[in-house]
N, C-alpha and C. Protein backbone atom coordinates (compact mmCIF):
# COMPACT_ATOMS: atom_id res chain seq x y z
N UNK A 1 -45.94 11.32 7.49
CA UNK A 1 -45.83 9.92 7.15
C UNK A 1 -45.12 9.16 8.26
N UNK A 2 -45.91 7.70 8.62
CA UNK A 2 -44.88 7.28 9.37
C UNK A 2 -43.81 6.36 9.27
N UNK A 3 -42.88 6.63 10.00
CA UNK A 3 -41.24 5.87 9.34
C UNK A 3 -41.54 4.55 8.99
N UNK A 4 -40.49 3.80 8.20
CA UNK A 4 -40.11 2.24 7.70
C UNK A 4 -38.64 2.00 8.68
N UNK A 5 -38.75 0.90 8.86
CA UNK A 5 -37.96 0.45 9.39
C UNK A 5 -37.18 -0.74 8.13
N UNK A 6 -36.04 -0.54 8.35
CA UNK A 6 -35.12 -1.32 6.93
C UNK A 6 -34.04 -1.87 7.35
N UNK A 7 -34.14 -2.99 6.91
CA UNK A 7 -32.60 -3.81 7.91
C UNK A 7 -31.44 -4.07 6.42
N UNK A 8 -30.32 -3.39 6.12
CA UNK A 8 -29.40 -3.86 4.99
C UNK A 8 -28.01 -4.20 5.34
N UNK A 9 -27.33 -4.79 4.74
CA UNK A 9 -26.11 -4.80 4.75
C UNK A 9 -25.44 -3.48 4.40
N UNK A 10 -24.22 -2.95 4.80
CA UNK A 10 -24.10 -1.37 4.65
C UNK A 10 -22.34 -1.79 4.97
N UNK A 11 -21.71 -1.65 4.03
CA UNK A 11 -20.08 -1.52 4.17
C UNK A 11 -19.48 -3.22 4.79
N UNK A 12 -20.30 -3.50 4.94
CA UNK A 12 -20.04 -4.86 5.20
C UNK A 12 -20.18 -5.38 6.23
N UNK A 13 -21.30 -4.18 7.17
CA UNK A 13 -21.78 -4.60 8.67
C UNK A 13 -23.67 -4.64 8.22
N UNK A 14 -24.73 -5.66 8.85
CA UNK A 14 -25.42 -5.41 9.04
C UNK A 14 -26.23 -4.05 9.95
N UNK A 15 -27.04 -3.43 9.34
CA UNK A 15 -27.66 -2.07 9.95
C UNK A 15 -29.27 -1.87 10.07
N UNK A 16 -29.70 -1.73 10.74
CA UNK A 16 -31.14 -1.27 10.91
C UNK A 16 -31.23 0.28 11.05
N UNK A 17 -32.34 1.10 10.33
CA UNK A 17 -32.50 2.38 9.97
C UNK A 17 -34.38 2.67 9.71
N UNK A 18 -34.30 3.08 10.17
CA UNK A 18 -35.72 4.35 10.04
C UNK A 18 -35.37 5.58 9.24
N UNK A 19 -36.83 5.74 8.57
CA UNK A 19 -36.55 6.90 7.66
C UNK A 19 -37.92 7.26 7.16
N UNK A 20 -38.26 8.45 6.75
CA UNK A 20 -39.61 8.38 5.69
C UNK A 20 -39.75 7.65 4.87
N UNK A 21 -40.29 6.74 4.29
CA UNK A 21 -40.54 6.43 3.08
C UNK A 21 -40.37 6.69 1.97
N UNK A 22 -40.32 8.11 1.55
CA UNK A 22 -40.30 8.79 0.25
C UNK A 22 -38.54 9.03 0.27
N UNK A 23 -37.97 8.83 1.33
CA UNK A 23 -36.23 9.19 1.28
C UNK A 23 -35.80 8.52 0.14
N UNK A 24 -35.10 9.15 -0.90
CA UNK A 24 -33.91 7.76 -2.08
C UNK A 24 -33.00 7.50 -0.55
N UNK A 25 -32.50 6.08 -1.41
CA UNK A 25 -30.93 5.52 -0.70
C UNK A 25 -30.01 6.96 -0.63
N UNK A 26 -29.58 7.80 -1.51
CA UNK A 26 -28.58 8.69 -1.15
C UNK A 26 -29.22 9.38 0.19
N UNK A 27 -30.33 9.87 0.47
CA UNK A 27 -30.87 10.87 1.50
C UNK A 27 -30.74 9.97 2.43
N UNK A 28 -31.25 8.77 2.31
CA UNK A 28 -30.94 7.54 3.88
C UNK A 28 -29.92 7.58 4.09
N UNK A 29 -28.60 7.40 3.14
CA UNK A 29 -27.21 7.29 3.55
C UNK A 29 -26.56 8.60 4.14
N UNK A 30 -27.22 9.81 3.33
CA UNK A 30 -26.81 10.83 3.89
C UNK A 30 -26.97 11.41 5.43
N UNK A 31 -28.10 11.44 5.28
CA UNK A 31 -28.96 12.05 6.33
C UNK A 31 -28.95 11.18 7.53
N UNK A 32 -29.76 9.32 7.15
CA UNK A 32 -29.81 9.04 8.49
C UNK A 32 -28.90 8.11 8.50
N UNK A 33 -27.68 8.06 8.11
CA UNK A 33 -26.64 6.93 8.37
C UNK A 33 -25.21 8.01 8.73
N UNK A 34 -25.35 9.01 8.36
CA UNK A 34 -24.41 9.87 8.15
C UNK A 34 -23.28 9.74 7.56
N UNK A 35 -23.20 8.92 6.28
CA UNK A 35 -22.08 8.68 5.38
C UNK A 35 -22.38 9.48 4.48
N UNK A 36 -21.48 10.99 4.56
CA UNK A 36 -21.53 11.87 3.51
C UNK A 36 -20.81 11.85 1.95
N UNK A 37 -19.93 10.50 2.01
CA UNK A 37 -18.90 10.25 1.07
C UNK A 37 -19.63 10.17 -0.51
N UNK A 38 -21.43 9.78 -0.08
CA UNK A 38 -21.85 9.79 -1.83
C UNK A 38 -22.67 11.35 -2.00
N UNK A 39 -22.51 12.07 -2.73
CA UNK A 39 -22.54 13.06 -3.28
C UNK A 39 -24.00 13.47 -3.65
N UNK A 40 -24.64 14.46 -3.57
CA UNK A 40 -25.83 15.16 -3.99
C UNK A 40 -25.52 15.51 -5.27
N UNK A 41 -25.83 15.15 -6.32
CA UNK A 41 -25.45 15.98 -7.47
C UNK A 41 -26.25 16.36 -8.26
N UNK A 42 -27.14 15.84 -9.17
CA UNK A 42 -28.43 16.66 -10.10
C UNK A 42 -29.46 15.64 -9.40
N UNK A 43 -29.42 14.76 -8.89
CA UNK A 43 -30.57 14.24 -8.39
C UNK A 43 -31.38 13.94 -9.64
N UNK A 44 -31.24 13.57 -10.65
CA UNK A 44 -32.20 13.41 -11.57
C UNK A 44 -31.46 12.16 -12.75
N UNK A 45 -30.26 11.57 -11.86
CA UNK A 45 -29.75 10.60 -11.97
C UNK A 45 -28.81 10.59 -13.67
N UNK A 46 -28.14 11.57 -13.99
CA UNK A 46 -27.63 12.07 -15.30
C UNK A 46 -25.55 12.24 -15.12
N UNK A 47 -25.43 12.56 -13.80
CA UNK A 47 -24.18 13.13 -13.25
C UNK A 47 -23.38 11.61 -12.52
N UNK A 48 -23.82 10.83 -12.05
CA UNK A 48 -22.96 9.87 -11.46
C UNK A 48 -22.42 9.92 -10.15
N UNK A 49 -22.60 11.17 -9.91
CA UNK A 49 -21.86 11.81 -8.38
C UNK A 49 -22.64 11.02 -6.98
N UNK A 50 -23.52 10.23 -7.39
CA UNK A 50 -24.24 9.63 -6.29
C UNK A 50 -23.94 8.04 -6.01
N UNK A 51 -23.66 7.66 -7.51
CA UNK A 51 -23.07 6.26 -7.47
C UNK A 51 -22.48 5.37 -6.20
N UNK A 52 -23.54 4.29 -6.15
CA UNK A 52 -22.87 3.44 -5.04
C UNK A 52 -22.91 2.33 -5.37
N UNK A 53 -22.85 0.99 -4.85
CA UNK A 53 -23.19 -0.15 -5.41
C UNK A 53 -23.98 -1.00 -4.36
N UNK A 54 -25.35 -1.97 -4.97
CA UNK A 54 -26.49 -2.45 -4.70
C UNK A 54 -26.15 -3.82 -4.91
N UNK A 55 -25.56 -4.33 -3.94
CA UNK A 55 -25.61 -6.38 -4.42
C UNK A 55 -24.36 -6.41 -5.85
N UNK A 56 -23.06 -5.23 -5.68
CA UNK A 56 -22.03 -5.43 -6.13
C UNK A 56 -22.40 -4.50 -7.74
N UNK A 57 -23.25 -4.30 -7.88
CA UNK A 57 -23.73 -3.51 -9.19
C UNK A 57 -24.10 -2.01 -8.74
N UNK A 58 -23.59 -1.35 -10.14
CA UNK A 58 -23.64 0.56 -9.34
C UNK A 58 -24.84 0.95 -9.93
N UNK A 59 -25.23 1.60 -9.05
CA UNK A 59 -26.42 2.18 -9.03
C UNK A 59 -26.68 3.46 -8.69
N UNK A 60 -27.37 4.57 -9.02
CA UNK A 60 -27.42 5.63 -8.83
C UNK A 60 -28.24 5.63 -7.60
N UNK A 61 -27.51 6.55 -6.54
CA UNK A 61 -28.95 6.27 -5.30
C UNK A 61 -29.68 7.38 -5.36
N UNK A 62 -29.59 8.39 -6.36
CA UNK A 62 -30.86 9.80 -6.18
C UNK A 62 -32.31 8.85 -6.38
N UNK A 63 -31.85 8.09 -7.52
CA UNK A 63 -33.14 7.03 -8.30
C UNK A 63 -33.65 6.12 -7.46
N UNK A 64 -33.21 5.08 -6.07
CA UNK A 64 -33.46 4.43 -5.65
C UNK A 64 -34.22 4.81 -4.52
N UNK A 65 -35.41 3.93 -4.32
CA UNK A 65 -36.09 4.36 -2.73
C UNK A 65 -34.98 4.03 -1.90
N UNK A 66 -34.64 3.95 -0.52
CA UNK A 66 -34.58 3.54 0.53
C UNK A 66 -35.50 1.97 0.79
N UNK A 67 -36.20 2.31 0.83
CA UNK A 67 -37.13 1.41 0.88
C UNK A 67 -36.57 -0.18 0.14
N UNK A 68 -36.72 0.20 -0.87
CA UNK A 68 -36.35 -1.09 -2.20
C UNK A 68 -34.57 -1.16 -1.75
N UNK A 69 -34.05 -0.81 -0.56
CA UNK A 69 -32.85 -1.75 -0.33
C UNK A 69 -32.88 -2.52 1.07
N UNK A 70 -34.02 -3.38 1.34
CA UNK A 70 -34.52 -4.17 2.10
C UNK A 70 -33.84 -5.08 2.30
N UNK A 71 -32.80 -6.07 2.94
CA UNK A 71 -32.00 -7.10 2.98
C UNK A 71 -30.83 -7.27 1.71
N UNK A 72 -30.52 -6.06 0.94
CA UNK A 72 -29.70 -5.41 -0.02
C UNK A 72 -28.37 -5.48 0.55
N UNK A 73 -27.13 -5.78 -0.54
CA UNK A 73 -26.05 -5.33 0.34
C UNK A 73 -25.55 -3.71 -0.49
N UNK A 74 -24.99 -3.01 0.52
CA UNK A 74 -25.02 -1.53 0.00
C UNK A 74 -23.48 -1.31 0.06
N UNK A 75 -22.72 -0.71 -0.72
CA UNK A 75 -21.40 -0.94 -0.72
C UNK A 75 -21.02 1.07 -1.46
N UNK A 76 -20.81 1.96 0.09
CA UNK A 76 -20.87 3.31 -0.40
C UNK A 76 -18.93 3.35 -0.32
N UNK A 77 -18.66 4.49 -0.91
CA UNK A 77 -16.99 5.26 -0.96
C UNK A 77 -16.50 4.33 0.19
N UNK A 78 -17.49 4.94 1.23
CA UNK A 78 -16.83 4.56 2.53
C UNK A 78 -16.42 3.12 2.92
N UNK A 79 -17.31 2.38 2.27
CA UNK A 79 -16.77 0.81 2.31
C UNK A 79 -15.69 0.40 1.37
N UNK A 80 -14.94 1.36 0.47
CA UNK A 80 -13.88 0.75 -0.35
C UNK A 80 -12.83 0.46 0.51
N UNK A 81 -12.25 1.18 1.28
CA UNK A 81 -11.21 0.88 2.13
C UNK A 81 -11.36 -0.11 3.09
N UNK A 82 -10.60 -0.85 3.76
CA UNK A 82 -10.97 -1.47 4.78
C UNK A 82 -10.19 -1.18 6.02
N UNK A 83 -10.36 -0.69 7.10
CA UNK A 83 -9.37 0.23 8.14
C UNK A 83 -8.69 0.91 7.67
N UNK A 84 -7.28 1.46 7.62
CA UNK A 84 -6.53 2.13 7.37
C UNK A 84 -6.06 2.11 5.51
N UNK A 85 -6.13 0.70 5.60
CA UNK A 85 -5.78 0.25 4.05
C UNK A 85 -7.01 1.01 2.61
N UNK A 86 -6.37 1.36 2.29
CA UNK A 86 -7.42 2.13 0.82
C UNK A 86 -7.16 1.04 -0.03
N UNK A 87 -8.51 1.02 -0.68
CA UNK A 87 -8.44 0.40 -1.45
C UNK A 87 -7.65 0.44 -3.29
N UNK A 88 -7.37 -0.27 -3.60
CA UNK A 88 -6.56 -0.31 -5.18
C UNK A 88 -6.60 0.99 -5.51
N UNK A 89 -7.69 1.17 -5.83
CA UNK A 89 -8.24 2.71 -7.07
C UNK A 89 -7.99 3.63 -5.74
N UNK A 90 -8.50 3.55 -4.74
CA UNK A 90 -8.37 4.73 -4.23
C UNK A 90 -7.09 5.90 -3.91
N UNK A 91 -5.80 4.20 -3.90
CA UNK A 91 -4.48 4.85 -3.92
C UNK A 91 -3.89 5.26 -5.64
N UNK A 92 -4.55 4.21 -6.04
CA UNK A 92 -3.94 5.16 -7.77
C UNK A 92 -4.91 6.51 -8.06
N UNK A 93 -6.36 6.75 -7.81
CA UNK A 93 -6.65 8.18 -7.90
C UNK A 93 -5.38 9.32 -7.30
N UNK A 94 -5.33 8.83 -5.87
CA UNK A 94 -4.06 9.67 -5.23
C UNK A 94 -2.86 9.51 -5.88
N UNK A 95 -2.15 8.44 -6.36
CA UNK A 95 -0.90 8.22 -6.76
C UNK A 95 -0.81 9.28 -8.56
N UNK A 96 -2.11 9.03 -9.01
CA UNK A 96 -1.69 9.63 -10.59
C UNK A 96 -2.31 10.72 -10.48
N UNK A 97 -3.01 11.53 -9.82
CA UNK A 97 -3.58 13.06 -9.40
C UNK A 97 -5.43 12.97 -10.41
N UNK A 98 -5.78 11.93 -10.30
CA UNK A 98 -7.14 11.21 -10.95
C UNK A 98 -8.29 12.46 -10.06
N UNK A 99 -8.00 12.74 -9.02
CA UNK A 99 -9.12 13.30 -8.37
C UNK A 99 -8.76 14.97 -8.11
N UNK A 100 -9.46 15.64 -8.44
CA UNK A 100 -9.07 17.42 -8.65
C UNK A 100 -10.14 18.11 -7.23
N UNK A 101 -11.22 18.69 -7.76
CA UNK A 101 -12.58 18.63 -7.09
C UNK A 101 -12.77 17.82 -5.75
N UNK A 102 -12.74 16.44 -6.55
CA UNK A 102 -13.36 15.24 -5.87
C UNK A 102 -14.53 15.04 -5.25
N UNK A 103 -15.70 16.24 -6.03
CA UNK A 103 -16.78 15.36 -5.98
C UNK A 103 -17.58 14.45 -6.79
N UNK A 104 -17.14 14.59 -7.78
CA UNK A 104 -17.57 12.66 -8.81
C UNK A 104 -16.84 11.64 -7.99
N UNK A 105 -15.63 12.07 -7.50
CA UNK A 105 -14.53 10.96 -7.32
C UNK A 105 -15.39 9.74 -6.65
N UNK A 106 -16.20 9.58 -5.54
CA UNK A 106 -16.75 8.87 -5.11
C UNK A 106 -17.46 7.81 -5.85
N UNK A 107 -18.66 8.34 -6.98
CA UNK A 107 -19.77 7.69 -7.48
C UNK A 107 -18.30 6.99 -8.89
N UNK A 108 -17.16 7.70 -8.99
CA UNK A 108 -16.52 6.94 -10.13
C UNK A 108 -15.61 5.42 -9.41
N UNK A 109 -15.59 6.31 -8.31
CA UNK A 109 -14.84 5.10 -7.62
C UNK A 109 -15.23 3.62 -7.52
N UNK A 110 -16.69 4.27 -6.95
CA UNK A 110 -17.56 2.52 -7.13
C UNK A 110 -18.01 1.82 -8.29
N UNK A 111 -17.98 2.70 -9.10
CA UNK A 111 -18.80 2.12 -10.76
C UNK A 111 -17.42 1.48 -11.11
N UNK A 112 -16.37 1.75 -10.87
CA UNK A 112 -14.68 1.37 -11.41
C UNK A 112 -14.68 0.40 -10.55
N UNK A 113 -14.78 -0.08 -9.25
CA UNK A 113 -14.61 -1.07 -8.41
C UNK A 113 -15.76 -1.89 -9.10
N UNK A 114 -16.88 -1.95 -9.44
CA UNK A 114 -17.65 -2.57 -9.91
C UNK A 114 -17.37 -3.78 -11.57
N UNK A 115 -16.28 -2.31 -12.01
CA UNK A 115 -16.03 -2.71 -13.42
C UNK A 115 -15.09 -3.78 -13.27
N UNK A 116 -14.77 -3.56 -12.67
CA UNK A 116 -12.96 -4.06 -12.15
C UNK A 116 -12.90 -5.16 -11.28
N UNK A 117 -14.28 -5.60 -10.53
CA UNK A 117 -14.29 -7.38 -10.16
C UNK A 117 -15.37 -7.65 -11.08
N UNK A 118 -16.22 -7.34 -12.12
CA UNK A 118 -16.42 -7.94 -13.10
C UNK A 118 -15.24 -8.56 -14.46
N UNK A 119 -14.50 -7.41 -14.63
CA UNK A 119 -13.66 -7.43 -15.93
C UNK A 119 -12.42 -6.84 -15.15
N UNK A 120 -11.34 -7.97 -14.53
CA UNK A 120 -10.10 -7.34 -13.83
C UNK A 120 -9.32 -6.96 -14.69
N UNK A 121 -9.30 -7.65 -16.60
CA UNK A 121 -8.64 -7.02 -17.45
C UNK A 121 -8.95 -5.91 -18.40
N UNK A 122 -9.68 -4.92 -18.22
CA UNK A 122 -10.67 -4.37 -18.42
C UNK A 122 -9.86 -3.06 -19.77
N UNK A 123 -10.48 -2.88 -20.68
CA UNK A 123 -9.69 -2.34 -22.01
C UNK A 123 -10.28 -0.89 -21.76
N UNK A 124 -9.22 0.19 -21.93
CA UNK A 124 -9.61 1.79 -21.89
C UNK A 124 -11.00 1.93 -22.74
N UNK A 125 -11.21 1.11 -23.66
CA UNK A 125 -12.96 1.69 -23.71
C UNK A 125 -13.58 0.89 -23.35
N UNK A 126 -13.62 -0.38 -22.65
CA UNK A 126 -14.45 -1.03 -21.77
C UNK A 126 -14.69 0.20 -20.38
N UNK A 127 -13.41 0.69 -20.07
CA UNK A 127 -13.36 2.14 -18.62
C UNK A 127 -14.30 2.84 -19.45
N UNK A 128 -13.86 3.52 -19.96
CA UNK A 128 -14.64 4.56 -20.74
C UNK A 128 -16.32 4.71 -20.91
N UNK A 129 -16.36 3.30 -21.06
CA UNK A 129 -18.49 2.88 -21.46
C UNK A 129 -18.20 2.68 -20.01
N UNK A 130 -17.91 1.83 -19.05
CA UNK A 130 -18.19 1.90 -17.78
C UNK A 130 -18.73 3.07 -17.09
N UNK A 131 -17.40 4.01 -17.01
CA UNK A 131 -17.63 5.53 -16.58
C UNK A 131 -18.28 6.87 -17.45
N UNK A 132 -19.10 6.05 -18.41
CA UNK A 132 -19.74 7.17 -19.23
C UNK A 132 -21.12 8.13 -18.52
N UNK A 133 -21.51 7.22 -17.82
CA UNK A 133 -22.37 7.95 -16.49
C UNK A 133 -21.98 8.77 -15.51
N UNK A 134 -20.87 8.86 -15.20
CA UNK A 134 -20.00 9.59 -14.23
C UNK A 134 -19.62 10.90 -14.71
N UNK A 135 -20.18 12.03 -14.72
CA UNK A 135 -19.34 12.87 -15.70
C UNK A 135 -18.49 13.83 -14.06
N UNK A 136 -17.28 14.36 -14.89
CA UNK A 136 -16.13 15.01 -13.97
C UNK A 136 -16.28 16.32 -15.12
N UNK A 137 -15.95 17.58 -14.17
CA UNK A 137 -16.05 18.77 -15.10
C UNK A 137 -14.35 18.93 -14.94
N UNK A 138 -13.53 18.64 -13.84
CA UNK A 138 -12.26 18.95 -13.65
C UNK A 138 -10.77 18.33 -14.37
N UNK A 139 -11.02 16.85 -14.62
CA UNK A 139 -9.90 16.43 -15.22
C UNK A 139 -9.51 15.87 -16.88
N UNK A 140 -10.96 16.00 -17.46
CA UNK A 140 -11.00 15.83 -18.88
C UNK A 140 -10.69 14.47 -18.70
N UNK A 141 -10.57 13.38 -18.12
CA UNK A 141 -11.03 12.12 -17.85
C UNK A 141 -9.65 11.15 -18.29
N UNK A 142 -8.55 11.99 -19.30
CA UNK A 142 -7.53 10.86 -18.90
C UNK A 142 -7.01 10.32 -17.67
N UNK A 143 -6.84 11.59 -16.55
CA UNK A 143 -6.28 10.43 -15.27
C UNK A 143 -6.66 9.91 -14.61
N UNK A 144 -8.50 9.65 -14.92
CA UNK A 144 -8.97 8.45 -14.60
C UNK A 144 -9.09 7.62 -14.89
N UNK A 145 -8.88 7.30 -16.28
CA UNK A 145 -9.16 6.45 -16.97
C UNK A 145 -7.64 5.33 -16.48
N UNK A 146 -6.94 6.21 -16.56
CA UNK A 146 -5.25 5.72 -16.19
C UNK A 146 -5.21 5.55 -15.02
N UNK A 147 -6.12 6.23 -13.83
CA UNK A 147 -5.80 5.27 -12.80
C UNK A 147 -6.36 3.76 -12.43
N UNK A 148 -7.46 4.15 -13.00
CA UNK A 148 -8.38 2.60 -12.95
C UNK A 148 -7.57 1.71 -13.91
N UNK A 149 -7.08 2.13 -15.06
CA UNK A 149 -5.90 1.03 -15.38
C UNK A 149 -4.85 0.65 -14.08
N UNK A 150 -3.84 1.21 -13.82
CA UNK A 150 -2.92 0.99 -12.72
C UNK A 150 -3.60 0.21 -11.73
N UNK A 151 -4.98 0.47 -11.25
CA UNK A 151 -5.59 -0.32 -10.19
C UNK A 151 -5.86 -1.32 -10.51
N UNK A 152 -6.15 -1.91 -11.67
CA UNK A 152 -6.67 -2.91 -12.46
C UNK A 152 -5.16 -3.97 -12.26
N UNK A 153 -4.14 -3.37 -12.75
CA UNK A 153 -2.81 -4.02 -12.97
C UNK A 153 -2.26 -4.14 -11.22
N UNK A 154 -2.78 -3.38 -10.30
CA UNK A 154 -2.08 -3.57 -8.89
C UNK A 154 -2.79 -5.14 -8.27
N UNK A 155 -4.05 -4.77 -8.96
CA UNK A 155 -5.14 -6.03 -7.99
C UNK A 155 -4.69 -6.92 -8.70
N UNK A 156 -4.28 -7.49 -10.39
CA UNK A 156 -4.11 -8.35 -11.06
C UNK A 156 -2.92 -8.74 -10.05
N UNK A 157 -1.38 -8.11 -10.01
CA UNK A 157 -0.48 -8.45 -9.41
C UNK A 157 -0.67 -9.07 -8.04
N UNK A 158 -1.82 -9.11 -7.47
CA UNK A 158 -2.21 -9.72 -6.16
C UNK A 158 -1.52 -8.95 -4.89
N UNK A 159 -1.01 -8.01 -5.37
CA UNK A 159 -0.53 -6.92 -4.22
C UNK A 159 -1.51 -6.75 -3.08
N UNK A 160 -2.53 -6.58 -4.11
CA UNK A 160 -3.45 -6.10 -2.73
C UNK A 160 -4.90 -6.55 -3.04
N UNK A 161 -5.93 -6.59 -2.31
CA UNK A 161 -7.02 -7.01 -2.29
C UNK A 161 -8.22 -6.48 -2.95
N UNK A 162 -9.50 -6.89 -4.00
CA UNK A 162 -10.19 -6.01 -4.37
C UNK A 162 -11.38 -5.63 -2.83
């Protein structure tokens, strides 16, 4: 087959990329962007471990062409931080021990950043239906749930930036 050429927004820089056609967004990001931060996980879009966000909404990328993120803005793990600075959730995963494994940690990270500039006051089962796509086999899901609270309450305090 011969390649597509795809121009997206990607972490908050414009990017141009070639790829097969048949690639999902996770295999483009993986493979030909080399941002390994979103996760291979059942590929059959059930696990969450791939989760990124598409124009600020999370999306599973096993499910998505490549293709269909054509002038898209793409917002992977790797764009939560900005230089050195981590972002909200990323320091309360670290601060309350939220991440064990840490391979969901990624696809939960963005669906929670997602939840969290929709609904900055966001209620433990508003988290809960949020991250019900995300499944974690390692922490039985309270200290995530509790860190995305704390992150919720750091960004409210205007400490720091979403």
């Amino acid at each position: 087959m011969k390649n597509v050429h795809v121009a997206l927004t990607l972490n908050g820089e414009r990017v141009e990329v070639a790829f097969d056609p048949a690639k999902t967004l996770l295999e483009v990001l993986r493979e030909d962007l080399g941002l390994t931060g979103t996760k291979h996980g059942c590929e059959l879009g059930e696990c969450g471990a791939c989760a990124v966000l598409v124009d600020g909404v999370p999306v599973l990328s096993c499910l998505v062409l490549g293709v269909e993120c054509e002038d898209r803005e793409i917002t992977s793990v790797e764009g939560l931080a900005r230089g050195p600075e981590l972002h909200p959730l990323q320091t309360a995963f670290a601060d309350l021990g939220a991440a064990q494994c840490g391979y969901c940690t990624p696809g939960i990270l963005c669906t929670a950043k997602a939840l969290l500039d929709e609904k900055p006051q966001a209620s433990r089962g508003e988290i809960a239906e949020a991250l019900a796509g995300n499944i974690c086999r390692c922490t039985g899901y309270l200290q995530i749930f509790e860190a995305v609270e704390e992150a919720a309450k750091r960004l409210r305090e205007g400490s720091v930036r979403s």
